[in-house]
Protein backbone atom coordinates (compact mmCIF):
# COMPACT_ATOMS: atom_id res chain seq x y z
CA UNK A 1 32.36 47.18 229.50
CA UNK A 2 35.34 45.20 229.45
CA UNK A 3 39.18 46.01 228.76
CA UNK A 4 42.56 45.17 228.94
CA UNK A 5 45.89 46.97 228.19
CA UNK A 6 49.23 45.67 227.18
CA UNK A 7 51.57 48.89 226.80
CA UNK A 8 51.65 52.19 227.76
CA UNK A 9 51.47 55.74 226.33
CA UNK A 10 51.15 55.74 222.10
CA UNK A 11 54.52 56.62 220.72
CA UNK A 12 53.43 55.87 217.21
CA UNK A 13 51.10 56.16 214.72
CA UNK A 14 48.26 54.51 215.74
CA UNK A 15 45.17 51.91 214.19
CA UNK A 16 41.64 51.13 215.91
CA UNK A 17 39.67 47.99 214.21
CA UNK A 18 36.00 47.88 215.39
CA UNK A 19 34.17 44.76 214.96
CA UNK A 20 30.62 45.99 215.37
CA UNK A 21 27.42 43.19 215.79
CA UNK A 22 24.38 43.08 217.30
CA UNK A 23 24.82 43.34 220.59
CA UNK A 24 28.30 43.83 221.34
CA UNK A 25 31.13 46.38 219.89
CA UNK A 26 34.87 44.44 219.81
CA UNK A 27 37.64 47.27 219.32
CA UNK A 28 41.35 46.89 219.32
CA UNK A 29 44.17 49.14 218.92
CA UNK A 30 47.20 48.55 217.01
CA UNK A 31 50.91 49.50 216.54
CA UNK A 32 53.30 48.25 214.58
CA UNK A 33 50.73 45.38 213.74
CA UNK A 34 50.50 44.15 217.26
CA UNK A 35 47.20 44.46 219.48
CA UNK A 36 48.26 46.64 222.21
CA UNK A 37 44.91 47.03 223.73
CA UNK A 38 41.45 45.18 223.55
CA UNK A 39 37.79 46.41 224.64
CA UNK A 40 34.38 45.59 224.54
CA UNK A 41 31.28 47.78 224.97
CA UNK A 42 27.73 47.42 223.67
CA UNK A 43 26.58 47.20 220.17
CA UNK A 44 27.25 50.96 218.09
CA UNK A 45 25.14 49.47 215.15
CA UNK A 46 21.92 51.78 214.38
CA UNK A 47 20.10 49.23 213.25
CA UNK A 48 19.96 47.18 216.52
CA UNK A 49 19.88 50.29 219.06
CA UNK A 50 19.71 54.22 219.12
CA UNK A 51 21.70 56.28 217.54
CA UNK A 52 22.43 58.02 221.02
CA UNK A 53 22.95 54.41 222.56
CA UNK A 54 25.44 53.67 219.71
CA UNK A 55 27.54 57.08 220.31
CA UNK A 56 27.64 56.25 223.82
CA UNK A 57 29.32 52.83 223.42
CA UNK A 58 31.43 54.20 220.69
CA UNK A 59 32.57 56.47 223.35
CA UNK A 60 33.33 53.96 225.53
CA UNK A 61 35.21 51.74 223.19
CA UNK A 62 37.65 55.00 222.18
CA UNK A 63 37.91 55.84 225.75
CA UNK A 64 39.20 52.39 226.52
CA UNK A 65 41.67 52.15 223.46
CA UNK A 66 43.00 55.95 223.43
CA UNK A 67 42.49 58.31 220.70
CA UNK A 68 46.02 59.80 220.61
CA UNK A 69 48.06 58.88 217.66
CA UNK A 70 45.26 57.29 216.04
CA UNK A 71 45.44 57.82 211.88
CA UNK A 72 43.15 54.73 210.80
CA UNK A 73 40.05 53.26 211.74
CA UNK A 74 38.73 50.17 210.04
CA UNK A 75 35.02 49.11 211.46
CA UNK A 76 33.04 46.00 210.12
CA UNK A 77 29.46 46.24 210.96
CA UNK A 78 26.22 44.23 210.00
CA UNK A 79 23.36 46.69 208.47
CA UNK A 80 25.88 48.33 206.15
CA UNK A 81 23.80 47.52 202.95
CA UNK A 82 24.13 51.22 201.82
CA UNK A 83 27.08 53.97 200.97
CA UNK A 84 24.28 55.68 203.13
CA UNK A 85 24.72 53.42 206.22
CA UNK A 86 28.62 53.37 205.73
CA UNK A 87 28.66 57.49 206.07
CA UNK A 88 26.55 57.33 209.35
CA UNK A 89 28.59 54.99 211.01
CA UNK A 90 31.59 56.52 209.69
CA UNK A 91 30.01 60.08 210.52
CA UNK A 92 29.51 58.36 214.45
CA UNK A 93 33.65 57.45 214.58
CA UNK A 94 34.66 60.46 213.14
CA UNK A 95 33.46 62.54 216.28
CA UNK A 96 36.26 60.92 218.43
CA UNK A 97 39.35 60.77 215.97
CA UNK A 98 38.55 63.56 213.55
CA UNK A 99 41.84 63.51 211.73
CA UNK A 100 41.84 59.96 210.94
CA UNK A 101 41.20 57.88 207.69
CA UNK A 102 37.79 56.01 208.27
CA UNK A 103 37.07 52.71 206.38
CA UNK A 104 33.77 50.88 207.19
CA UNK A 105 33.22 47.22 205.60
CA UNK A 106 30.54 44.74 206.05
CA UNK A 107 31.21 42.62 209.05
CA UNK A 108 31.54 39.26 207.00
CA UNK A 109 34.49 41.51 205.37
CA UNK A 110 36.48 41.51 209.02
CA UNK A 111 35.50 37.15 208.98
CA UNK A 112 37.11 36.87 205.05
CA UNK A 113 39.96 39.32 206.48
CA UNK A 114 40.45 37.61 210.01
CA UNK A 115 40.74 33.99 207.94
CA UNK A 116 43.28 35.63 206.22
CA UNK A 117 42.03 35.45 202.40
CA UNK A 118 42.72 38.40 200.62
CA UNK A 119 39.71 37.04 198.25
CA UNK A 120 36.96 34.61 198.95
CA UNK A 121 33.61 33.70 200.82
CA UNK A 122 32.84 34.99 204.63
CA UNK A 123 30.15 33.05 206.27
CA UNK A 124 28.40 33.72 209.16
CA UNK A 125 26.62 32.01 211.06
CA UNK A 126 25.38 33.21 214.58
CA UNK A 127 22.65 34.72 215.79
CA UNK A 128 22.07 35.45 212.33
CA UNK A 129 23.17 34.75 209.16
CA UNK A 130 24.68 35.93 205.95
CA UNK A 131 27.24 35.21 203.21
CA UNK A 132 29.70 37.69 201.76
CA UNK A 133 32.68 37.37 199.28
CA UNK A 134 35.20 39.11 196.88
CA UNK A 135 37.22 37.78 193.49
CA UNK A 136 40.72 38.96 193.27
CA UNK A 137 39.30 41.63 190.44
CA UNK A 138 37.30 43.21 193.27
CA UNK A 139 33.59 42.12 192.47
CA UNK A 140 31.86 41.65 195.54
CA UNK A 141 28.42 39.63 195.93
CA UNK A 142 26.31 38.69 199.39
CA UNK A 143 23.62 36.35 199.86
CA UNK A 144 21.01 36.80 203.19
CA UNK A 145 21.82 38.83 206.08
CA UNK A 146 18.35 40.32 206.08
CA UNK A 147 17.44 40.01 209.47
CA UNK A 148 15.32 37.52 211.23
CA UNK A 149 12.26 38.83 209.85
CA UNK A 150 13.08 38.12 206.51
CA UNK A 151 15.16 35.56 206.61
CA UNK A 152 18.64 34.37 208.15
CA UNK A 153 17.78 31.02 207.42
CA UNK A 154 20.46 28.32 208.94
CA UNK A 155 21.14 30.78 212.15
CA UNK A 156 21.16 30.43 215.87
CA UNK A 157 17.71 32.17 216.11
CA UNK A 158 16.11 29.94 213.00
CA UNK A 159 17.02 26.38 214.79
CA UNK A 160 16.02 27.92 218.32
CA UNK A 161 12.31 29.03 216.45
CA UNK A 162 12.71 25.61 214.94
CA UNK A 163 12.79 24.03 218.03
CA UNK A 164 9.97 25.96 219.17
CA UNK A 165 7.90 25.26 216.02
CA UNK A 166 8.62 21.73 216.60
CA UNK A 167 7.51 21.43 220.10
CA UNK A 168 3.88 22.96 218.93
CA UNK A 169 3.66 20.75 216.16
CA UNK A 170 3.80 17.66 218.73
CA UNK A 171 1.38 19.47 221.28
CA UNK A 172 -1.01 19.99 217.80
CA UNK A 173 -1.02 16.30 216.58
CA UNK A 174 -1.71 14.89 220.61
CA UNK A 175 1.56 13.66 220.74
CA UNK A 176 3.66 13.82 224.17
CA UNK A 177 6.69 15.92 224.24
CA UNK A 178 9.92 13.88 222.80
CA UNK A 179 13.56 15.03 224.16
CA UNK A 180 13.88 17.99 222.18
CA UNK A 181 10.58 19.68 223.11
CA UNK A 182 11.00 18.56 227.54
CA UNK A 183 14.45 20.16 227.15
CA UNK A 184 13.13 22.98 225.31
CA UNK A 185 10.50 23.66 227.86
CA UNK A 186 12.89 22.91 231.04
CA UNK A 187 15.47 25.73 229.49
CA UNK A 188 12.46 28.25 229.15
CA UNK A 189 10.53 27.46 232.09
CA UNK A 190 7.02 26.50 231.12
CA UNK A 191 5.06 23.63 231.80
CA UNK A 192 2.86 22.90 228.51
CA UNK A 193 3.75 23.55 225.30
CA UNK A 194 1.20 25.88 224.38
CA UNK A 195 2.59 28.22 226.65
CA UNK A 196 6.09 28.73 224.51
CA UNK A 197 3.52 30.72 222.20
CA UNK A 198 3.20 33.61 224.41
CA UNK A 199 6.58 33.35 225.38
CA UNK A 200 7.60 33.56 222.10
CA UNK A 201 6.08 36.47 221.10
CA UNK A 202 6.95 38.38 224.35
CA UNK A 203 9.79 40.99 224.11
CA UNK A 204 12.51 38.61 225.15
CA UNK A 205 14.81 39.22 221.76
CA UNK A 206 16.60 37.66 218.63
CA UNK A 207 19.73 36.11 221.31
CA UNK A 208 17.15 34.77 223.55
CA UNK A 209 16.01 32.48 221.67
CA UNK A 210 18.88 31.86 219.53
CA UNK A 211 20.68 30.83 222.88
CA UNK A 212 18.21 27.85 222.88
CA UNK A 213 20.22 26.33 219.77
CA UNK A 214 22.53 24.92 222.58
CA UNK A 215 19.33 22.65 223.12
CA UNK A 216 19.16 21.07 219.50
CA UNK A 217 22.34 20.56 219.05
CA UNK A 218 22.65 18.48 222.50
CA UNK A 219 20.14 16.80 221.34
CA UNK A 220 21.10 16.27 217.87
CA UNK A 221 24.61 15.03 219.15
CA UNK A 222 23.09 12.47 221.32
CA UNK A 223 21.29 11.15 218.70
CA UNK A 224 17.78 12.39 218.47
CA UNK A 225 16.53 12.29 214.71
CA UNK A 226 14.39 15.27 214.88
CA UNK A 227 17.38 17.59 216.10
CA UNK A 228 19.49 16.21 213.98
CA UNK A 229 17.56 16.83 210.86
CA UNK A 230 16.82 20.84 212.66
CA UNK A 231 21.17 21.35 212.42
CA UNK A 232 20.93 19.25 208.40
CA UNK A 233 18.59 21.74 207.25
CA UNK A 234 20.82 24.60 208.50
CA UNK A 235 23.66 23.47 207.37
CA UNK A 236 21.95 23.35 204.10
CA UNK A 237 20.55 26.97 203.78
CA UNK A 238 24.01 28.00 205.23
CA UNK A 239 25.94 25.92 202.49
CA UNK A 240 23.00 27.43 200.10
CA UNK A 241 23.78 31.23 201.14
CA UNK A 242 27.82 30.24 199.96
CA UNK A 243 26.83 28.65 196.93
CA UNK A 244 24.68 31.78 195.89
CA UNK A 245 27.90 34.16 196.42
CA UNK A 246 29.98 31.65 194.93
CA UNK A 247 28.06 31.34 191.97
CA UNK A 248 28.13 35.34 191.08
CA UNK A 249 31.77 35.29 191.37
CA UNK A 250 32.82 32.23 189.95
CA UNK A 251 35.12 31.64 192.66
CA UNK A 252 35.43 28.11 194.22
CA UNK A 253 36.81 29.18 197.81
CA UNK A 254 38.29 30.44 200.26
CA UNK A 255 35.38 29.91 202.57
CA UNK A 256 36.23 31.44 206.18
CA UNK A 257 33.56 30.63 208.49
CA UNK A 258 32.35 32.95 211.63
CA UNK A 259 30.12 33.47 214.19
CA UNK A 260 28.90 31.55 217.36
CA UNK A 261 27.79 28.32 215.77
CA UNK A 262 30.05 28.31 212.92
CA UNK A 263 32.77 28.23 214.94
CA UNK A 264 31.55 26.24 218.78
CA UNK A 265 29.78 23.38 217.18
CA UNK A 266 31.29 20.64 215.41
CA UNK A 267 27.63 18.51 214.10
CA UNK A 268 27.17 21.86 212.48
CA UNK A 269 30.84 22.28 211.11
CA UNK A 270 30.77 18.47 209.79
CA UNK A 271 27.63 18.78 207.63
CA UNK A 272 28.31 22.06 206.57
CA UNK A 273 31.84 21.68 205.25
CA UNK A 274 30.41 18.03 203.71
CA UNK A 275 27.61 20.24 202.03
CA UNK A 276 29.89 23.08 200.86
CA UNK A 277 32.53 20.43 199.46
CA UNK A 278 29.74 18.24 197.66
CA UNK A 279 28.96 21.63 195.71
CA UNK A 280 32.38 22.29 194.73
CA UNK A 281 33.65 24.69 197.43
CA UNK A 282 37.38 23.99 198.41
CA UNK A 283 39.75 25.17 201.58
CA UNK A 284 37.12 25.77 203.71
CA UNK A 285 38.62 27.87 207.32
CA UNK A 286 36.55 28.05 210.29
CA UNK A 287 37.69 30.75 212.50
CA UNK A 288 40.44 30.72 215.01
CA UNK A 289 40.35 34.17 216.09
CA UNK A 290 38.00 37.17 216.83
CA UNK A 291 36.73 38.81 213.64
CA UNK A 292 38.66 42.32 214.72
CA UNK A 293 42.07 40.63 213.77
CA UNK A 294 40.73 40.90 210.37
CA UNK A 295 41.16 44.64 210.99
CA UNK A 296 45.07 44.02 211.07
CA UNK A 297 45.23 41.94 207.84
CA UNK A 298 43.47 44.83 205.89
CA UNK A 299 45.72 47.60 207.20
CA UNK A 300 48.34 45.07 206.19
CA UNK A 301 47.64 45.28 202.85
CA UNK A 302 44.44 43.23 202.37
CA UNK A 303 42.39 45.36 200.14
CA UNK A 304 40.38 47.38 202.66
């Protein structure tokens, strides 16, 4: 776990805003709308690890940031689909600031909230991907975000299996390995191709292999065609999983963007804001800070 402190003791009422993904919990603590303390433990989501593994970094994250004086907690999460999954998480927090208001969102909420758009389209795209938004009456509308199994089409984890598909489909017609599928095998460490399907369906885990998007998209920037057209077609499911929201809410933007590759790689960025603005889609934001600041811009008034 990491953390870092900017003040001392409490002496006011207090806020904690829990950004909660995959693999990591993000919690800061606020007063008088400034962060006053920051800290990161592993992920508290139930749908990613144990119920008994998420109350232990939950634990850790409140020890870090203090408990005293704390009267609101605001926690985005992925896997809140349900009123059901909102009161177990919510049931999890309670147990270390009982007499606190407890408001859990979906996590693209925090991305809408941290671009500062008190209505609009969240995107993110990371290790998976999904696409949230709100109209100023309230309506709210999502598109994807159902795990890799099922889809997150356009994510870190889709273009590293993409790479991975690719490679095989070489090693299938006799061809030799091209740029994409040597670098592929270099970052994984085998020798033949046919050996990334074992590896593949070892237990190495959704961020493993979405950590191999770095490969594609070094590729794709230097100019290899097949890479390239791996980060078009995922900038066109991600653009697709806007439009879908969009299109229930007849709204036409904001669109805050989130998550690793949304925000750390600019091919991506450049064909997904052209694909977004060719459908219509206007003042699109790509993130400049951690999705917890959201946290502060709903306490501030931004329809938690």
């Amino acid at each position: 776990m990491q953390q870092s402190h900017n003040s001392a003791e409490p002496a006011e009422s207090a806020a904690i805003g829990l950004d909660i993904g995959g693999t990591k919990t993000h919690g800061i603590r606020l007063q008088g709308g400034e962060a006053v303390a920051e800290a990161v433990s592993g992920s508290a989501n139930v749908q990613n690890v144990s119920r008994e593994q998420a109350r232990h970094n939950l634990a850790e994250i409140f020890a870090a940031l203090g408990t005293d004086g704390v009267s609101r907690v605001i926690a985005g999460s992925g896997g809140v689909d349900t009123p059901e999954d909102a009161a177990a998480l919510r049931e999890l927090i309670l147990e270390h600031v009982p007499a606190a208001e407890v408001t859990v969102v979906h996590d693209t909420r925090l991305i809408l909230a941290a671009g500062e758009a008190p209505a609009g389209i969240g995107l993110i795209a990371g290790t998976g991907s999904v696409a949230w938004g709100m109209d100023t009456d309230g309506r709210q509308a999502r598109s994807g975000g159902w795990g890799y199994l099922l889809g997150d089409e356009g994510s870190a984890y889709w273009i590293g299996r993409e790479a991975v598909r690719h490679t095989l489909r070489l090693h299938d017609l006799g061809q030799e390995p091209d740029r994409l599928a040597a670098e592929l095998m270099l970052a994984v460490g085998v020798s033949e191709p046919q050996q990334l399907i074992a590896r593949f369906h070892a237990d190495n885990g959704r961020r493993y292999w979405a950590s191999m998007a770095r490969v594609v998209f070094e590729a794709a920037q230097e100019g290899h065609a097949p890479s390239r057209s791996i980060v078009a077609t995922a900038a066109r499911d991600l653009a697709g999983l806007v439009g879908d929201v969009a299109a229930q809410l007849q709204v036409r933007g904001p669109v805050v963007i989130g998550g690793g590759i949304g925000v750390h790689q600019p091919l991506l960025q450049e064909l997904l804001e052209a694909g977004l603005s060719a459908r219509g889609l206007g003042d699109i934001r790509f993130l400049t800070q951690d999705p917890v600041f959201g946290a502060r811009y709903l306490l501030e008034g931004g329809a938690a």
